[in-house]
Protein backbone atom coordinates (compact mmCIF):
# COMPACT_ATOMS: atom_id res chain seq x y z
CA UNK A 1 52.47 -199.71 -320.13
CA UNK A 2 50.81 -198.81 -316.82
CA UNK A 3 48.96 -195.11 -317.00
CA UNK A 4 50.67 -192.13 -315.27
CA UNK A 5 49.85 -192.33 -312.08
CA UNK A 6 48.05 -188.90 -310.61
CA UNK A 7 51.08 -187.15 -308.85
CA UNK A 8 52.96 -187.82 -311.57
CA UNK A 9 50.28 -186.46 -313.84
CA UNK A 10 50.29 -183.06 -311.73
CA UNK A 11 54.11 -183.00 -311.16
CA UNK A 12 54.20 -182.96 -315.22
CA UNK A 13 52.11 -180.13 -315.46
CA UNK A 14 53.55 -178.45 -312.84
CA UNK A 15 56.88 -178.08 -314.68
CA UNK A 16 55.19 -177.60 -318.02
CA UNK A 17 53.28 -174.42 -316.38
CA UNK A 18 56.71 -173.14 -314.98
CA UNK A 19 58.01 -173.62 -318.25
CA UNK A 20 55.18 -171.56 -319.83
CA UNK A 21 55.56 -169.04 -317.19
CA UNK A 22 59.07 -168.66 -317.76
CA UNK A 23 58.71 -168.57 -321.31
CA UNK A 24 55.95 -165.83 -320.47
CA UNK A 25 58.43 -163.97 -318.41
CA UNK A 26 60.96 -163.38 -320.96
CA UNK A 27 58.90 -163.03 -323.69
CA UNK A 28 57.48 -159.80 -321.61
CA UNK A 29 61.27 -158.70 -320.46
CA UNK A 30 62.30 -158.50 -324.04
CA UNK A 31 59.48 -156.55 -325.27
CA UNK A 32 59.57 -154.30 -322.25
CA UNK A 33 63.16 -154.00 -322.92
CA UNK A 34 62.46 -153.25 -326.49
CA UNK A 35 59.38 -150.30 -325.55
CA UNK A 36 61.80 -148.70 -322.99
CA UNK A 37 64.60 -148.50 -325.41
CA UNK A 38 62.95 -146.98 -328.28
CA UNK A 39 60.91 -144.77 -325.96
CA UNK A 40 63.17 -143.99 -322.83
CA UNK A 41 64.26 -139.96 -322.30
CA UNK A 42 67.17 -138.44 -324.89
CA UNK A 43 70.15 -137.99 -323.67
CA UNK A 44 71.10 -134.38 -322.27
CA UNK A 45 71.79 -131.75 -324.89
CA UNK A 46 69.90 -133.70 -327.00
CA UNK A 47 66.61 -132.80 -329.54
CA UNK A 48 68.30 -129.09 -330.01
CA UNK A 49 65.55 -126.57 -331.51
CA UNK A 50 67.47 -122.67 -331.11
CA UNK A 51 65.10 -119.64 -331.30
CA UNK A 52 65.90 -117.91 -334.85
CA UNK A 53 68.52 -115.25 -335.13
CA UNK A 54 69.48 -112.95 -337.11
CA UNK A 55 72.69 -113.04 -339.83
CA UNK A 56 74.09 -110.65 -341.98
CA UNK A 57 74.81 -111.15 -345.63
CA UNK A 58 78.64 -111.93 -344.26
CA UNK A 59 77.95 -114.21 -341.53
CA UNK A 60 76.37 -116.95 -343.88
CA UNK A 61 77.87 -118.89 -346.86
CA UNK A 62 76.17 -122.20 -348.59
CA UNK A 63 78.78 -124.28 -349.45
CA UNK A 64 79.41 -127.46 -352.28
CA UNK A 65 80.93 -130.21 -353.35
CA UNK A 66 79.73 -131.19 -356.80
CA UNK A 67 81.47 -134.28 -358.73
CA UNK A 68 80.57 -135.35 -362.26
CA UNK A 69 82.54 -136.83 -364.99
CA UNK A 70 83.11 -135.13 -368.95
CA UNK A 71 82.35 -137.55 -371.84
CA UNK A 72 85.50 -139.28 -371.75
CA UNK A 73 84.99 -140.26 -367.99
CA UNK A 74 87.14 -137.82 -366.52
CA UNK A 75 86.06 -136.73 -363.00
CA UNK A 76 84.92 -133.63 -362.26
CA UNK A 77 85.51 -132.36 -358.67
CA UNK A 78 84.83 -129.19 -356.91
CA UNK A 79 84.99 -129.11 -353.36
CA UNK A 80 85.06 -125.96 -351.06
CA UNK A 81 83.59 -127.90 -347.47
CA UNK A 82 87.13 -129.19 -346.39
CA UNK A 83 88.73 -126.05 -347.02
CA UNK A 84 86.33 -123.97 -345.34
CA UNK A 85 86.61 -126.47 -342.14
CA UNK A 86 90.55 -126.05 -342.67
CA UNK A 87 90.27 -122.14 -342.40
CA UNK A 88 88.57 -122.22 -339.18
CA UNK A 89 90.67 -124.46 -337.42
CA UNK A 90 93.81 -122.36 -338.60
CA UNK A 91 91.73 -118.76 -336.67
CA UNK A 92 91.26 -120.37 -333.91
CA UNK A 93 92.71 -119.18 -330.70
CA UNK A 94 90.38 -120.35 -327.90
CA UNK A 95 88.79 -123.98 -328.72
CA UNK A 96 87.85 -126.02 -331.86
CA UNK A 97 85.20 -128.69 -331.49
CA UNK A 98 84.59 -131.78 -334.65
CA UNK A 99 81.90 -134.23 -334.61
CA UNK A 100 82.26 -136.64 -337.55
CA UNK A 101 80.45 -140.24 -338.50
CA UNK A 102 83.43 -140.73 -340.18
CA UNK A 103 87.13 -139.45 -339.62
CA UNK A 104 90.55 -139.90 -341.18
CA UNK A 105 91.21 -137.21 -343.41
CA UNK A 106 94.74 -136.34 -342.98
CA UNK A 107 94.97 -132.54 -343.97
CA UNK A 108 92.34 -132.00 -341.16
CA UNK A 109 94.65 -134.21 -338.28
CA UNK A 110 97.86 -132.14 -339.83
CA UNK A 111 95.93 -128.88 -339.30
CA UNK A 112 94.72 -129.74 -335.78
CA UNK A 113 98.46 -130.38 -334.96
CA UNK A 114 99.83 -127.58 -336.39
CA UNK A 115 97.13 -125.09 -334.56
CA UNK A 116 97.73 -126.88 -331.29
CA UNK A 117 101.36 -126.82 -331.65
CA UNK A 118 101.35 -123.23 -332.83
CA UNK A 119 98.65 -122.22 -329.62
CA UNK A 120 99.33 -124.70 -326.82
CA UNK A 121 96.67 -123.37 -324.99
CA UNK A 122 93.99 -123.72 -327.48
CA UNK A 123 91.58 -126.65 -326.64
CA UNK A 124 90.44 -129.47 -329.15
CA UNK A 125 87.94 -131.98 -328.93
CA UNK A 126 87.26 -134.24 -331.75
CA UNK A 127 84.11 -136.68 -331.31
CA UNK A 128 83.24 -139.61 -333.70
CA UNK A 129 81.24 -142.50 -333.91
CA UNK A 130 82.25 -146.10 -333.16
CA UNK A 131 82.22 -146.74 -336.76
CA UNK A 132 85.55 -144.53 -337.70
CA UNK A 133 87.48 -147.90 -335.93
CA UNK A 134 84.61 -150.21 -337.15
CA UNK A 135 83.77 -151.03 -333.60
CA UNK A 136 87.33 -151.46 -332.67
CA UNK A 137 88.60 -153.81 -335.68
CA UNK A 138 90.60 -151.24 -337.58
CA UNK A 139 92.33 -148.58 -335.43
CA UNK A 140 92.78 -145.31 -336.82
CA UNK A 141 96.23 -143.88 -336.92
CA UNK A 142 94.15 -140.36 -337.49
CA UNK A 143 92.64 -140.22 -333.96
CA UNK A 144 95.98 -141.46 -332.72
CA UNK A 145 97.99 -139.12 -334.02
CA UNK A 146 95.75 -136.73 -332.39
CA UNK A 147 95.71 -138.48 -329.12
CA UNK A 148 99.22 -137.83 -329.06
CA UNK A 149 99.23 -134.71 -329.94
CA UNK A 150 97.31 -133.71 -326.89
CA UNK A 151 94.06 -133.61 -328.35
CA UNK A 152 90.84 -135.00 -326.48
CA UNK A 153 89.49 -137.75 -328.60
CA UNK A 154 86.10 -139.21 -328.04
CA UNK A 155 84.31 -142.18 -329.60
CA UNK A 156 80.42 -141.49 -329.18
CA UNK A 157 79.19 -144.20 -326.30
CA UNK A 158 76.03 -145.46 -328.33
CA UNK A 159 74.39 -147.26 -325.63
CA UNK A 160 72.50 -144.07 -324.07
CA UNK A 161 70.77 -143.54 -327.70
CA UNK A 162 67.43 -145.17 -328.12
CA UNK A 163 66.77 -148.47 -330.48
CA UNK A 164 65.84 -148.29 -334.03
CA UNK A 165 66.25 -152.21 -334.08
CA UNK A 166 64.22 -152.84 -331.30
CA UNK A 167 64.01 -156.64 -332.32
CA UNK A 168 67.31 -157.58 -332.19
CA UNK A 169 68.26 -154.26 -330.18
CA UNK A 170 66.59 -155.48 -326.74
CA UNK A 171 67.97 -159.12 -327.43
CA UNK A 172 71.53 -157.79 -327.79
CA UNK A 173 70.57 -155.57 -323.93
CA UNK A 174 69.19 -158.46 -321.90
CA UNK A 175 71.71 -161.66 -323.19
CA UNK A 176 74.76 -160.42 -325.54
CA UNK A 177 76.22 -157.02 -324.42
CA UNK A 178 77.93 -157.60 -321.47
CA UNK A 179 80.38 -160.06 -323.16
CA UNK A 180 80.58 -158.48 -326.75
CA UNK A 181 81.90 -155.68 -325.82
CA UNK A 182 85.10 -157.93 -324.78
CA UNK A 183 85.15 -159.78 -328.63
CA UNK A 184 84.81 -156.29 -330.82
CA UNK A 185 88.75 -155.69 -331.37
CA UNK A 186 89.49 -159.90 -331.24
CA UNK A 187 91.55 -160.90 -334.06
CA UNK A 188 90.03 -163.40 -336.95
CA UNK A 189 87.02 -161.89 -338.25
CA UNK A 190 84.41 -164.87 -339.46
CA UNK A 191 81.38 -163.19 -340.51
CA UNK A 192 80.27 -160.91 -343.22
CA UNK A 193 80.07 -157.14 -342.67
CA UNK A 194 76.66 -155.62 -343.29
CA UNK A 195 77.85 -152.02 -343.74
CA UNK A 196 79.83 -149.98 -346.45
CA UNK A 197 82.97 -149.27 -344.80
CA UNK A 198 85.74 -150.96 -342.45
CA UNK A 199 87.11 -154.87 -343.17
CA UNK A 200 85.08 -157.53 -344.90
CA UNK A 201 84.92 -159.63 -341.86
CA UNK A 202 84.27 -159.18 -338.84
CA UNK A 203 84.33 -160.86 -335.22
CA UNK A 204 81.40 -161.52 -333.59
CA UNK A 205 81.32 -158.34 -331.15
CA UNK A 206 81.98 -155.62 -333.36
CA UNK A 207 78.93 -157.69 -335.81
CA UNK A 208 77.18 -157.61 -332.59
CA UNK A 209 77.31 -154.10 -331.35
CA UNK A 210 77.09 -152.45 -335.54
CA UNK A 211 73.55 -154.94 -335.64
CA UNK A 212 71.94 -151.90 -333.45
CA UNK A 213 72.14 -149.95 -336.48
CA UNK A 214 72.77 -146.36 -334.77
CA UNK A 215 75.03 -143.62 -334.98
CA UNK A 216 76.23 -140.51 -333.88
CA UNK A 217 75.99 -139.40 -337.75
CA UNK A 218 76.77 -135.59 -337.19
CA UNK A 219 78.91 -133.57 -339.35
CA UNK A 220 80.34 -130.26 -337.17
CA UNK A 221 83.27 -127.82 -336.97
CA UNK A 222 82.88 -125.32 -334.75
CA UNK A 223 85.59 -123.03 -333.37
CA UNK A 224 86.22 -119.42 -332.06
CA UNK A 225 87.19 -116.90 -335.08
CA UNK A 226 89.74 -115.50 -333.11
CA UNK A 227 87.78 -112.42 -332.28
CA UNK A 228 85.54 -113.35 -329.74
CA UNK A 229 82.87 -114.89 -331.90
CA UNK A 230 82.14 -118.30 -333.25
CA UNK A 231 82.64 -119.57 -336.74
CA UNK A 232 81.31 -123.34 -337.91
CA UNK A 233 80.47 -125.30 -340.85
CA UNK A 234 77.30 -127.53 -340.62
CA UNK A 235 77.66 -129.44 -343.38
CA UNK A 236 76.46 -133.72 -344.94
CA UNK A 237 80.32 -134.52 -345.93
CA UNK A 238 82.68 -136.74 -343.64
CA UNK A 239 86.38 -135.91 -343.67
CA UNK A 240 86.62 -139.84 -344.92
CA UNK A 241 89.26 -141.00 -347.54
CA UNK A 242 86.64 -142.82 -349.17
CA UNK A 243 84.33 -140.22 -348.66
CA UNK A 244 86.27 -137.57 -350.63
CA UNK A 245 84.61 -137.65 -354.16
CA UNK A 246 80.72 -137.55 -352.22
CA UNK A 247 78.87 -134.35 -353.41
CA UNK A 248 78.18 -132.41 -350.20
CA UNK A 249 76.14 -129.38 -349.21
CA UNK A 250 77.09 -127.15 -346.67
CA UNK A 251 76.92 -123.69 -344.39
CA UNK A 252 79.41 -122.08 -342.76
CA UNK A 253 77.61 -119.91 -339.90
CA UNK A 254 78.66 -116.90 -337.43
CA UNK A 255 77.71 -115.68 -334.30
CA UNK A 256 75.34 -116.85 -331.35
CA UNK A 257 73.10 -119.03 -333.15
CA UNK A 258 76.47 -121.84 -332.87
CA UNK A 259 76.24 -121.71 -328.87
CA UNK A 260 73.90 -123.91 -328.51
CA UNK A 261 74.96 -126.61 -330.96
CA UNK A 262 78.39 -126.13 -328.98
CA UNK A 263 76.87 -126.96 -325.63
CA UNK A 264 74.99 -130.14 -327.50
CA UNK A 265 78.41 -131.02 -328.47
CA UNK A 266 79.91 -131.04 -324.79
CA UNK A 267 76.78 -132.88 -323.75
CA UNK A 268 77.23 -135.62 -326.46
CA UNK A 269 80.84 -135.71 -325.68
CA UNK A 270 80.00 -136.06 -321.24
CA UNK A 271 77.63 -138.60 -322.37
CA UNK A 272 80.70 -140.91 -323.57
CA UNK A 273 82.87 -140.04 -320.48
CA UNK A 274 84.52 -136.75 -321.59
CA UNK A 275 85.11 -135.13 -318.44
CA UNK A 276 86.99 -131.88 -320.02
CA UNK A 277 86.15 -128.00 -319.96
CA UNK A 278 85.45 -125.74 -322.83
CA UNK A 279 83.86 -122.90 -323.31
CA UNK A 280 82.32 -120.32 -325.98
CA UNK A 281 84.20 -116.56 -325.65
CA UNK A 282 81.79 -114.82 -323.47
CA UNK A 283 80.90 -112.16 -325.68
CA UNK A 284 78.06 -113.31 -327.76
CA UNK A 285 75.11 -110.92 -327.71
CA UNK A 286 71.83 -113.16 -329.00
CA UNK A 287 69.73 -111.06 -332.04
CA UNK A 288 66.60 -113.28 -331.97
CA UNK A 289 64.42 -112.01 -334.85
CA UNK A 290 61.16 -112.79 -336.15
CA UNK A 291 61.68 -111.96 -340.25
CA UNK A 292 64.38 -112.84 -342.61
CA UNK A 293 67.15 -109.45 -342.37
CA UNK A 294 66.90 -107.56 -345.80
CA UNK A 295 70.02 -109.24 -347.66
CA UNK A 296 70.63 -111.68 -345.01
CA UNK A 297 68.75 -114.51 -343.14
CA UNK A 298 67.91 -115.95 -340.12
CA UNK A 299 68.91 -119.09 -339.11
CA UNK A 300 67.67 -121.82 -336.21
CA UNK A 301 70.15 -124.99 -335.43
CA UNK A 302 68.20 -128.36 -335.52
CA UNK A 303 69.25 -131.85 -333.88
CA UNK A 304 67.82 -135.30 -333.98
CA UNK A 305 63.06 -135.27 -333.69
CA UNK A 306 63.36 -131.18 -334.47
CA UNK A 307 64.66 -131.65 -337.62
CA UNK A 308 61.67 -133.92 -338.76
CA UNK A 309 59.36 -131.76 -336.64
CA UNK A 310 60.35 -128.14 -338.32
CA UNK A 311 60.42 -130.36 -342.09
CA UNK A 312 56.81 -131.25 -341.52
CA UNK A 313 55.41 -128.22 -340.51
CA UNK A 314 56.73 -126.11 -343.51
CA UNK A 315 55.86 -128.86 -346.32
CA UNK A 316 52.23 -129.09 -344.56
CA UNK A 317 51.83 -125.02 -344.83
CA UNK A 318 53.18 -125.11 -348.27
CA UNK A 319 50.40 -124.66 -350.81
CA UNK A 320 49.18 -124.11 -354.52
CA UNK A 321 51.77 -122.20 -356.69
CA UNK A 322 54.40 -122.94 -354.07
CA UNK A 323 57.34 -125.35 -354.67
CA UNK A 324 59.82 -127.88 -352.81
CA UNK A 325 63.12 -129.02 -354.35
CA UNK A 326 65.37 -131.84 -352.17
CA UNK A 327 68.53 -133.03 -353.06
CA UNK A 328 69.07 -136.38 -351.18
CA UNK A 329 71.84 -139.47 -350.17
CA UNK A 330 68.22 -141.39 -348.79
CA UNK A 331 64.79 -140.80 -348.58
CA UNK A 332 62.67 -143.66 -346.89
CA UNK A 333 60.38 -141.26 -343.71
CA UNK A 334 56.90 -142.15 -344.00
CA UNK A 335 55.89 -139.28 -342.47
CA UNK A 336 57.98 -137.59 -344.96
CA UNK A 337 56.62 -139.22 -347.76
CA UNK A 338 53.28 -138.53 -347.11
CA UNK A 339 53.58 -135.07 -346.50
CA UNK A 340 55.08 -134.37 -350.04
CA UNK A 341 52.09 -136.72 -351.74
CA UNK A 342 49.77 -134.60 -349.82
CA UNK A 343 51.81 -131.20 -351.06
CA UNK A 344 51.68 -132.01 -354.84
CA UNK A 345 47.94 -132.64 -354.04
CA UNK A 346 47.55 -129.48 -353.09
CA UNK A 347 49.52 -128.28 -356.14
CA UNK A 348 53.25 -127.64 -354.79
CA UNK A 349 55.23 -128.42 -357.38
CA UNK A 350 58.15 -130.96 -355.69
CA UNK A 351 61.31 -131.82 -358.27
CA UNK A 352 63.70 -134.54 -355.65
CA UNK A 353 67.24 -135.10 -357.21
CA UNK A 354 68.22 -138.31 -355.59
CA UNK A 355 71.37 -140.74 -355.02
CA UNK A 356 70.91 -143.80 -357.02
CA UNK A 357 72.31 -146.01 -354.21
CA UNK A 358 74.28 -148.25 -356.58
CA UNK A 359 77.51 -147.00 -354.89
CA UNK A 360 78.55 -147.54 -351.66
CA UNK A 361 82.42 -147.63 -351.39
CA UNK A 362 83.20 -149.93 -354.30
CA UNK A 363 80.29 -151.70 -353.51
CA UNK A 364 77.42 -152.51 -355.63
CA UNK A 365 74.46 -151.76 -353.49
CA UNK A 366 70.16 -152.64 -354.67
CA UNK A 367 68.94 -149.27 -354.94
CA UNK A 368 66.82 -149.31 -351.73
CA UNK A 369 65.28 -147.36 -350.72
CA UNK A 370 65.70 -144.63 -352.58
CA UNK A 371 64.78 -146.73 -356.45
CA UNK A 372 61.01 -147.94 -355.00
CA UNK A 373 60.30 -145.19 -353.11
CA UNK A 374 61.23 -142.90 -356.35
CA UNK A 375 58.24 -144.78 -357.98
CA UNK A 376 55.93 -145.09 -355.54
CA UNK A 377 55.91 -141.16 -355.37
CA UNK A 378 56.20 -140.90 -359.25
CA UNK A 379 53.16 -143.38 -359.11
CA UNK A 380 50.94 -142.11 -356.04
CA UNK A 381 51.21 -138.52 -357.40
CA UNK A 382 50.83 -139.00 -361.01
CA UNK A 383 53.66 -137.44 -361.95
CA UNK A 384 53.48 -134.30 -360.19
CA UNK A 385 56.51 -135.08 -357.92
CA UNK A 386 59.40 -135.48 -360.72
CA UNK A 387 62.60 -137.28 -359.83
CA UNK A 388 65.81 -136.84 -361.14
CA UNK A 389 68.93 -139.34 -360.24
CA UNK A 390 72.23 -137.92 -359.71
CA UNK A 391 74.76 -139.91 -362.25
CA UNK A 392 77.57 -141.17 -359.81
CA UNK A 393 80.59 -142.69 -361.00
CA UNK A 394 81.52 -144.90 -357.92
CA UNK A 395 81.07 -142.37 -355.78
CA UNK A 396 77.81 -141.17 -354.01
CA UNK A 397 75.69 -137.84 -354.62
CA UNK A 398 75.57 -137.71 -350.34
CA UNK A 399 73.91 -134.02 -350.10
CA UNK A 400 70.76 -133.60 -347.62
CA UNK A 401 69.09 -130.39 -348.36
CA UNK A 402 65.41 -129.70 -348.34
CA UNK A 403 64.06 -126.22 -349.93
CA UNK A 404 61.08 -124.63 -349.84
CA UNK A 405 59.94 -121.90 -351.73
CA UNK A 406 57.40 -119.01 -351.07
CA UNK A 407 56.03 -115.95 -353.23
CA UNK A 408 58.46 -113.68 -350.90
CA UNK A 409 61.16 -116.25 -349.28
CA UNK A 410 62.93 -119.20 -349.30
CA UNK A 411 63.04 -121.71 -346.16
CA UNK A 412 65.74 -124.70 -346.32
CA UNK A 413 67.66 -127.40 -344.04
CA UNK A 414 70.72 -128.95 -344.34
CA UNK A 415 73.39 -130.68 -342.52
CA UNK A 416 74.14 -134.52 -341.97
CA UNK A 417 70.42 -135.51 -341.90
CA UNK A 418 68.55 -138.05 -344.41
CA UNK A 419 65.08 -138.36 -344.62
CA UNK A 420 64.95 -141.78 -343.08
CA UNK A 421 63.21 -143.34 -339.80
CA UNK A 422 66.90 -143.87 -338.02
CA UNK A 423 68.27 -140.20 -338.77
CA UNK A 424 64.57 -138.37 -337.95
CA UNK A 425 63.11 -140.43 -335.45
CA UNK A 426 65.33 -139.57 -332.47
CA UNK A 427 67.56 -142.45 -332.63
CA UNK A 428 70.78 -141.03 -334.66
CA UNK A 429 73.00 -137.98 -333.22
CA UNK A 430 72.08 -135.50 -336.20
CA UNK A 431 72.91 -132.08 -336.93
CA UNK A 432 71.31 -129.55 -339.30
CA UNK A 433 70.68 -125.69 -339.59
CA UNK A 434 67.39 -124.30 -340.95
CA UNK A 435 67.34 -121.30 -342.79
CA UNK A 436 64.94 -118.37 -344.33
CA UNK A 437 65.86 -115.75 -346.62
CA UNK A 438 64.09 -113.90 -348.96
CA UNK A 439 64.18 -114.92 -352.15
CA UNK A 440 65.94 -112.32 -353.95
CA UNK A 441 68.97 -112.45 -351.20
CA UNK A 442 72.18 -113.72 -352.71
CA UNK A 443 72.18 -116.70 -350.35
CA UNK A 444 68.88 -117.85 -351.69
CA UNK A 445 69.83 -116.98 -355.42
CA UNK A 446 73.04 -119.02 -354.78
CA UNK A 447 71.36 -122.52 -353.16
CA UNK A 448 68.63 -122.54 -355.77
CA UNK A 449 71.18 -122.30 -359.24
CA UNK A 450 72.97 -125.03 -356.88
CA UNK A 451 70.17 -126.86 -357.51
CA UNK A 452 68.93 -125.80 -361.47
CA UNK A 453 72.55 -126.03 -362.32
CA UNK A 454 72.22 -130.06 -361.18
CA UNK A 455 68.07 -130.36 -362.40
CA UNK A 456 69.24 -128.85 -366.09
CA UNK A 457 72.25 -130.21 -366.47
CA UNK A 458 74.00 -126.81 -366.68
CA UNK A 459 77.47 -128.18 -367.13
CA UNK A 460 80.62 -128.33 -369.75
CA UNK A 461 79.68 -130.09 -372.65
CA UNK A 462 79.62 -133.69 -372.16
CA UNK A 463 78.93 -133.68 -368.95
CA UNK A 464 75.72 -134.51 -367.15
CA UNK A 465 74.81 -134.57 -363.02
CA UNK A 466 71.55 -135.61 -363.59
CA UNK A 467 69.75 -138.41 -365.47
CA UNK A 468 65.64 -139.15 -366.42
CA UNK A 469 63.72 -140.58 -363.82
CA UNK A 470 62.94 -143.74 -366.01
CA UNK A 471 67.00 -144.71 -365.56
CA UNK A 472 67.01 -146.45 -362.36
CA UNK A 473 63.19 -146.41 -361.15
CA UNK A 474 62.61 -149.77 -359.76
CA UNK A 475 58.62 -149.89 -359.54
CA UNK A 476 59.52 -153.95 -358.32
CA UNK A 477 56.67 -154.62 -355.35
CA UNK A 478 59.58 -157.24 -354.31
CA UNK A 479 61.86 -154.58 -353.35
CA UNK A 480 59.39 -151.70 -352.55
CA UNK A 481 57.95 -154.20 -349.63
CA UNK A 482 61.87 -155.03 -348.96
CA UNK A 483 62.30 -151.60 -348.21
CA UNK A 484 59.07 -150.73 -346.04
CA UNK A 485 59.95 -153.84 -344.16
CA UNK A 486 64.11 -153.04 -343.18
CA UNK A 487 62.51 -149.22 -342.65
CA UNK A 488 59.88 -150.12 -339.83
CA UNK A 489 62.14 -152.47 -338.19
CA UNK A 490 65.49 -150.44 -337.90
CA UNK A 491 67.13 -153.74 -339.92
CA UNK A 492 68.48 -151.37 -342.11
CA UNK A 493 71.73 -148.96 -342.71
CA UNK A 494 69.83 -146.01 -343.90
């Protein structure tokens, strides 16, 4: 066979050097892609940190849902979150505003009716994320009951958050999401669905857009009391059918410290085409403080990086002879995790009561992350940082509340917010209110026996909420590295 001859030789190369630079070229779009979207500028109203104001004794309540089981299996359910939500929707006059991951609970649609029929002027909004119609495959015939009941609906446009799965995230940008968007609601569903709720098969554009793993994962009511003031509840519990059973933590708030979390609302909704008007009543005098009120509190409203931001700063100033009880669906932060090694080194005392995650909507689930990362603090601390596991019964133990405690008060958050990468690290919608009281305040008294009552197992006889840490510890390395891997990549649903 006669050699190549010289032009051909170069023409060859030639196209194998486009071909490399090609290949070069979209190698660097997709990364590029993949920096800007996990870096680029939050969306308006965004990253919400409120100067601290002051509440009275009456303005704040901590709220829970608590479900156990007796010995003979018999549930055990006490839930006051709902109802609270349900009173403030009935005073309303003016406007009530919901943000929910998940929606369908029909008391709260009847109620919403009901107040809009019964004050035709009163304006509703209602926001939820994509995942209440799983990405357009099951329709909700909540949210259209409200439609047509004249109530602004609006499903959170996703696309303006950043990426926590920048791998696939930039991919699914540059090449898949102008046509997916077109497949989400097609009929036939062919492959598997990775998350806990909706059908068990999906098409391919609804499995294409929940692969970004991101959420507007907020949990608000906030209305006017019918007085000129503001009432909400902040709270880690869905209105969800198969959310109902969840424990849940709570606070209902008063007063000016709810205007700004309002205002993020509006922007979240604008972001995701809303174009309507609301508006808090106008008379809502601010009472920024800089101590705790004798029998009261003040409180500060936290969204998305200032949650994370505030958590770290108190557990780093905590010290010897100080303590830090959590109560947690998932906790997989890094930063997070250090921070409380580094506390009980310093001799904080830390007790976590944590979610098993065997149960995920009669689902069996692996136990990650919470299992591993239960040991490796058990482990890295040696033993100082005790673990407890809430005993679910199908159902999950879905509180998120951090406490801190002091010689003279008590600091805490809670809201919809686990102490994960995705619902810290600016990419979820997240909603939380940080507190301080003293510690001899009722409100403080009141969250920690919420938590001893769980720790000790102060309950009807029979019945246990809490189990030994040696019940569902998983010190695998298989699954610990499982973990650290789907947390650093985003590839994960917590």
């Amino acid at each position: 066979m006669a050699p190549a001859s010289g032009g051909a030789l170069r023409a060859r190369l030639r196209r194998r050097n486009r071909r490399r630079a090609l290949l070069a070229a979209l190698l660097a779009l997709w990364l590029g892609v993949a920096y800007w979207q996990t870096h680029k500028p939050l969306p308006p109203g965004t990253r919400v940190a409120t100067p601290w104001m002051n509440l009275g004794e009456a303005d704040i309540a901590f709220l829970a849902d608590v479900t156990a089981a007796d010995g003979y299996g018999h549930p055990l359910v006490s839930q006051t979150i709902l109802d609270a939500t349900l009173r403030a929707v009935s005073g309303a006059r003016e406007f009530v505003v919901l943000d929910y991951f998940l929606f369908d609970d029909a008391r709260l649609t009847d109620a919403l009716l009901a107040r809009k029929q019964a004050v035709p002027s009163l304006r509703v909004l209602v926001v939820t994320d994509p995942l209440t119609e799983v990405y357009g495959t099951a329709p909700s015939r909540q949210l259209a009951r409200l439609k047509a009941g004249g109530i602004d609906v609006v499903v959170t446009d996703l696309d303006g958050l950043r990426d926590p799965n920048f791998l696939y995230s930039s991919l699914w940008r540059l090449a898949v999401r102008w046509w997916s968007g077109t497949q989400a609601a097609a009929p036939g569903g062919w492959l598997p669905n990775p998350l806990e709720v909706g059908p068990r098969e999906l098409p391919f554009g609804a499995w294409a857009r929940l692969m970004n793993f991101k959420a507007n994962h907020r949990k608000i009511a906030i209305a006017d009391d019918g007085q000129g003031g503001i009432v909400g509840v902040i709270s880690s519990a869905n209105p969800h059918a198969a959310s109902s059973a969840h424990s849940n933590v709570a606070l209902q708030l008063r007063g000016p410290v709810l205007a700004a979390l309002l205002e993020s609302e509006m922007a979240v909704a604008r972001l995701s085409g809303w174009q309507g008007v609301l508006g808090a009543p106008a008379s809502l005098p601010a009472s920024v403080v800089a101590a705790p009120p004798t029998g009261g509190a003040r409180v500060q409203v936290l969204t998305e990086g200032a949650i994370e931001e505030a958590l770290l700063t108190r557990i780093g100033a905590a010290g010897r002879g100080e303590a830090i009880d959590i109560a947690m669906f998932h906790l997989s932060d890094r930063p997070v995790i250090d921070a409380l090694l580094a506390a009980s080194r310093r001799g904080v005392a830390v007790r976590l009561i944590l979610d098993p995650n065997k149960d995920a909507f009669d689902q069996t689930t692996s136990g990650i992350p919470n299992r591993p990362v239960a040991s490796e603090l058990m482990t890295a601390s040696d033993g100082r940082i005790q673990v407890r596991w809430y005993r679910t019964h199908g159902e999950q133990f879905h509180a998120k509340l951090v406490m801190i405690y002091s010689r003279d008060s008590l600091w805490l958050t809670l809201g919809s917010t686990n102490l994960t990468r995705s619902n810290l690290g600016d990419y979820d919608l997240e909603a939380n209110a940080a507190v301080e009281a003293a510690r001899e305040s009722p409100l403080a008294q009141q969250v920690a026996a919420y938590f001893d009552r769980l720790w000790n197992n102060r309950a009807a006889p029979g019945t246990e909420y809490t189990a030994d840490a040696g019940v569902y510890a998983d010190p695998s390395q298989l699954s610990y590295w499982a973990y650290r891997l789907l947390e650093v990549t985003g590839c994960a649903t917590f």
